[in-house]
N, C-alpha and C. Protein backbone atom coordinates (compact mmCIF):
# COMPACT_ATOMS: atom_id res chain seq x y z
N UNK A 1 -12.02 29.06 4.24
CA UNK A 1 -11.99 27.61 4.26
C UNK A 1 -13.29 27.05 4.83
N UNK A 2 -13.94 27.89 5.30
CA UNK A 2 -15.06 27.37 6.17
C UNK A 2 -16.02 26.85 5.41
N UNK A 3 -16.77 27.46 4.23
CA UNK A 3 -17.64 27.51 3.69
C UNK A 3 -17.17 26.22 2.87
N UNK A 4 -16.03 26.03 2.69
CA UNK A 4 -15.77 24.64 1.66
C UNK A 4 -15.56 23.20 2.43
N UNK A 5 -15.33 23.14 3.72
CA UNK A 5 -15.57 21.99 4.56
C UNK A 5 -17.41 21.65 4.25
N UNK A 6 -17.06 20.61 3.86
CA UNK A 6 -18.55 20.17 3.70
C UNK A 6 -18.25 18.45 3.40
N UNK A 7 -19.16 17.52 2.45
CA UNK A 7 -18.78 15.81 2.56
C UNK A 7 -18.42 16.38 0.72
N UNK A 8 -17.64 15.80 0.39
CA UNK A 8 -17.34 15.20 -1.39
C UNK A 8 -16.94 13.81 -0.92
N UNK A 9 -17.34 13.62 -2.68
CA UNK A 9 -16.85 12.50 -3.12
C UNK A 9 -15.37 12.37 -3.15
N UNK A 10 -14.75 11.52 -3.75
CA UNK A 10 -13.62 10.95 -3.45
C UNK A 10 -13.18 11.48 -4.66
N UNK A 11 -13.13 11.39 -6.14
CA UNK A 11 -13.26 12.29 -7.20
C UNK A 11 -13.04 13.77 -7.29
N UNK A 12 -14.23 14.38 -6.44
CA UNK A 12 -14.91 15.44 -6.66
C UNK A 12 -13.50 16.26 -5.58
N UNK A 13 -13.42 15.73 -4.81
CA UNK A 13 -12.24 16.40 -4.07
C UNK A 13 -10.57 16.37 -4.79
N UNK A 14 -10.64 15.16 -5.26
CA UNK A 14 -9.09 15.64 -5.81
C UNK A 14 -8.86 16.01 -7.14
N UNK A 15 -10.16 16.40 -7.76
CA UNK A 15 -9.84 17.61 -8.75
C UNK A 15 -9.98 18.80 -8.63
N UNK A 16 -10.13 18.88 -7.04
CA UNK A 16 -10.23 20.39 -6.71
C UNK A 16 -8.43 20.45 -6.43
N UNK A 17 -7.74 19.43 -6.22
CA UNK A 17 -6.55 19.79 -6.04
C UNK A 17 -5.78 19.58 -7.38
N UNK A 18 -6.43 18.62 -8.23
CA UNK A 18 -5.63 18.54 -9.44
C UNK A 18 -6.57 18.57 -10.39
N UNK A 19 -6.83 19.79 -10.73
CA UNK A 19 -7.95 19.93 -11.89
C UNK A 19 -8.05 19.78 -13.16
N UNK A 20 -6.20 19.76 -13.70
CA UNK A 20 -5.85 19.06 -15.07
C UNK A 20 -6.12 17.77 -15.49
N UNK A 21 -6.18 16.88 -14.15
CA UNK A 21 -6.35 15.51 -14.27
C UNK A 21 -7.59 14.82 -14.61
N UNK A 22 -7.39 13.82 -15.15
CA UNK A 22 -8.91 13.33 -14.93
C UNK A 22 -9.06 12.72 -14.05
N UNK A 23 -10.64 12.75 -13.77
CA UNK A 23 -10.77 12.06 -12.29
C UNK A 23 -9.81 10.59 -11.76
N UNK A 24 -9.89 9.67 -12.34
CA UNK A 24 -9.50 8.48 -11.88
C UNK A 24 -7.97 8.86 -11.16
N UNK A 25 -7.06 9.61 -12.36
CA UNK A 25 -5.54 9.68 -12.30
C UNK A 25 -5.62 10.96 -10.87
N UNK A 26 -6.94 11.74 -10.87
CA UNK A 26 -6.42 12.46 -9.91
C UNK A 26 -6.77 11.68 -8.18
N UNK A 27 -8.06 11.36 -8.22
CA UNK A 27 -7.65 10.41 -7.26
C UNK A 27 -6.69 9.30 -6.71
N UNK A 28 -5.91 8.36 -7.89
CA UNK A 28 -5.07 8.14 -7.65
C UNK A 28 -3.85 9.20 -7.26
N UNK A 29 -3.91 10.37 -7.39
CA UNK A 29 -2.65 10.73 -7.23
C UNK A 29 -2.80 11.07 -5.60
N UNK A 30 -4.48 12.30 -5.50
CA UNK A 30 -4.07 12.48 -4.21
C UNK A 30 -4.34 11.24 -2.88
N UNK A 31 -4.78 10.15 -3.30
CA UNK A 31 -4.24 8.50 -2.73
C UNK A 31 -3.23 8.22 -2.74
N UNK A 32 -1.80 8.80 -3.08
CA UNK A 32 -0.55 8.70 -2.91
C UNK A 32 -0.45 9.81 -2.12
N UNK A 33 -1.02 10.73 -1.91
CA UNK A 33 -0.17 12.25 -1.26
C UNK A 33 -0.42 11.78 0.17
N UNK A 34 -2.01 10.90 0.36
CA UNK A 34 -2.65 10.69 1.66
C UNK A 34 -1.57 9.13 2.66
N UNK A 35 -1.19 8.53 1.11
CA UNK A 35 0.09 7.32 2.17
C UNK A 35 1.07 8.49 2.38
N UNK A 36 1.77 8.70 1.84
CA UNK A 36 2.89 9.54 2.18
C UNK A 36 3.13 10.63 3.14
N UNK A 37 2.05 10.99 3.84
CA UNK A 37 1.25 12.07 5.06
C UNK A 37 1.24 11.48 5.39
N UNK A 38 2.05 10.25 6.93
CA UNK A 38 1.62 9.48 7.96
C UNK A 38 0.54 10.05 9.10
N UNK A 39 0.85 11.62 8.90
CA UNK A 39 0.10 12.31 9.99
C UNK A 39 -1.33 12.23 9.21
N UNK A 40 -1.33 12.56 8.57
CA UNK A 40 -3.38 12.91 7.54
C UNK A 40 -3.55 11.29 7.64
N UNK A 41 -2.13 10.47 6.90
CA UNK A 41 -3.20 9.06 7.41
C UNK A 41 -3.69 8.35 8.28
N UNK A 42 -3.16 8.96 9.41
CA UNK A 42 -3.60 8.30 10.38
C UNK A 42 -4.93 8.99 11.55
N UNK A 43 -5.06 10.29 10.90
CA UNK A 43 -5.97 11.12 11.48
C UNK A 43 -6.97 10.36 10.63
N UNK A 44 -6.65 10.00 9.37
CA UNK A 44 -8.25 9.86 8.55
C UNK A 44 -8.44 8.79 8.63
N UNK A 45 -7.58 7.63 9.22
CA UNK A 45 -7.67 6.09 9.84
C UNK A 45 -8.63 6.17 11.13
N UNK A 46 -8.31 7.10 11.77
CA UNK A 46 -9.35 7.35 13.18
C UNK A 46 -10.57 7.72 12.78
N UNK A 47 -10.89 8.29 11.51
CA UNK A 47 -12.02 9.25 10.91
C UNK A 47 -12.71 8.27 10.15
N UNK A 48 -12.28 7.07 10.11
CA UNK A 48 -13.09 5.82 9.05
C UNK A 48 -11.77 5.51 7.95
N UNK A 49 -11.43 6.27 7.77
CA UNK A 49 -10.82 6.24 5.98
C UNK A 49 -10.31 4.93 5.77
N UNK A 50 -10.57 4.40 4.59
CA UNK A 50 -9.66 3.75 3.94
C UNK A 50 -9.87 3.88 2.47
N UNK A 51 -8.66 2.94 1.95
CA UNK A 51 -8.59 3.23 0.24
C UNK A 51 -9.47 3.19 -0.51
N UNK A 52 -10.21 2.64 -0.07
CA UNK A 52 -11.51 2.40 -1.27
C UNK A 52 -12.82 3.26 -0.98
N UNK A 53 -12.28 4.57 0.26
CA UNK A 53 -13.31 4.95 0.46
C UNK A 53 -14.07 5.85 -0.85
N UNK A 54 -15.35 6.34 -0.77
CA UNK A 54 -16.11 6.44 -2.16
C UNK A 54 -16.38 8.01 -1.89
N UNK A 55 -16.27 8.17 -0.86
CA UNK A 55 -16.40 10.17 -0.01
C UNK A 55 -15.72 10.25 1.57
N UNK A 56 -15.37 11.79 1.42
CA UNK A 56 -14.91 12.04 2.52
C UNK A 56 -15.74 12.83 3.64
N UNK A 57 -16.09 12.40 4.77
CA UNK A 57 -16.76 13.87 5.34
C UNK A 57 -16.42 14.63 5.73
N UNK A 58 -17.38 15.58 6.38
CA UNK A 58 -16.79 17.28 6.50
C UNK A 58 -15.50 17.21 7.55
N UNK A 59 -15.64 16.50 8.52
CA UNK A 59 -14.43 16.06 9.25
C UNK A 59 -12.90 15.83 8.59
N UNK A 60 -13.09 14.30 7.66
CA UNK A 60 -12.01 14.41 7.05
C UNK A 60 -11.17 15.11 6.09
N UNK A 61 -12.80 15.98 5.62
CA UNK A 61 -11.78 17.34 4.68
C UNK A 61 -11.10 18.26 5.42
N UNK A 62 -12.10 18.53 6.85
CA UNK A 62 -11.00 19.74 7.37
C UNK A 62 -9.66 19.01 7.77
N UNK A 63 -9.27 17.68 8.09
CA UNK A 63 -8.36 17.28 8.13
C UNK A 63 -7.04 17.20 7.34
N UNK A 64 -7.98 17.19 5.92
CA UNK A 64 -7.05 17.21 4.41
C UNK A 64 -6.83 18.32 4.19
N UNK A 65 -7.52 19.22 4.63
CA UNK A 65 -7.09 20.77 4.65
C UNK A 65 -6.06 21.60 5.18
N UNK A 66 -6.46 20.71 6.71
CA UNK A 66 -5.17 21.02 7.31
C UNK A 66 -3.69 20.90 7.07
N UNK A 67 -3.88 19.24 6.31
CA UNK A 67 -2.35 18.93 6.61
C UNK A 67 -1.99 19.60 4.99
N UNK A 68 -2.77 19.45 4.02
CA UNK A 68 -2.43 19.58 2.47
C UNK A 68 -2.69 21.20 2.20
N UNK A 69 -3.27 22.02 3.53
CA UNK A 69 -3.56 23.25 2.32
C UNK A 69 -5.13 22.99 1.87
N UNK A 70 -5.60 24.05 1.73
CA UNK A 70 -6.93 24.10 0.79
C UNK A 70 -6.28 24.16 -0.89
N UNK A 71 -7.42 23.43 -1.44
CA UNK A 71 -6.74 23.27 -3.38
C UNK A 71 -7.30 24.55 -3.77
């Protein structure tokens, strides 16, 4: 997991979890997985996050990692 904590885009990360999707539908989706995680949302509320953010940094991925699993 180490080597894959690093900053993505907002995109670029949730087709690493949903790689069938296309980008837009997969960001929307994992933007639903992140409301529904009160715990990831509110870690990534302390970390900057919000909805419209455009990338995540290396911080908030290991966060998304944590709570979701590596994709």
């Amino acid at each position: 997991m180490e080597n894959m904590i690093r900053e993505y885009g907002r995109t670029e990360l949730a087709q690493l979890y949903f790689p069938m999707l296309r980008s837009d539908s997969a960001w929307r989706k994992m933007k639903g997985w992140i409301e529904l995680n009160k715990t990831l949302k509110n870690e990534l509320l302390q970390l900057g996050y919000s909805p419209t953010v455009r990338s995540f940094t290396p911080r908030m991925v290991a966060s998304i990692f944590e709570e979701l699993g590596e994709p």
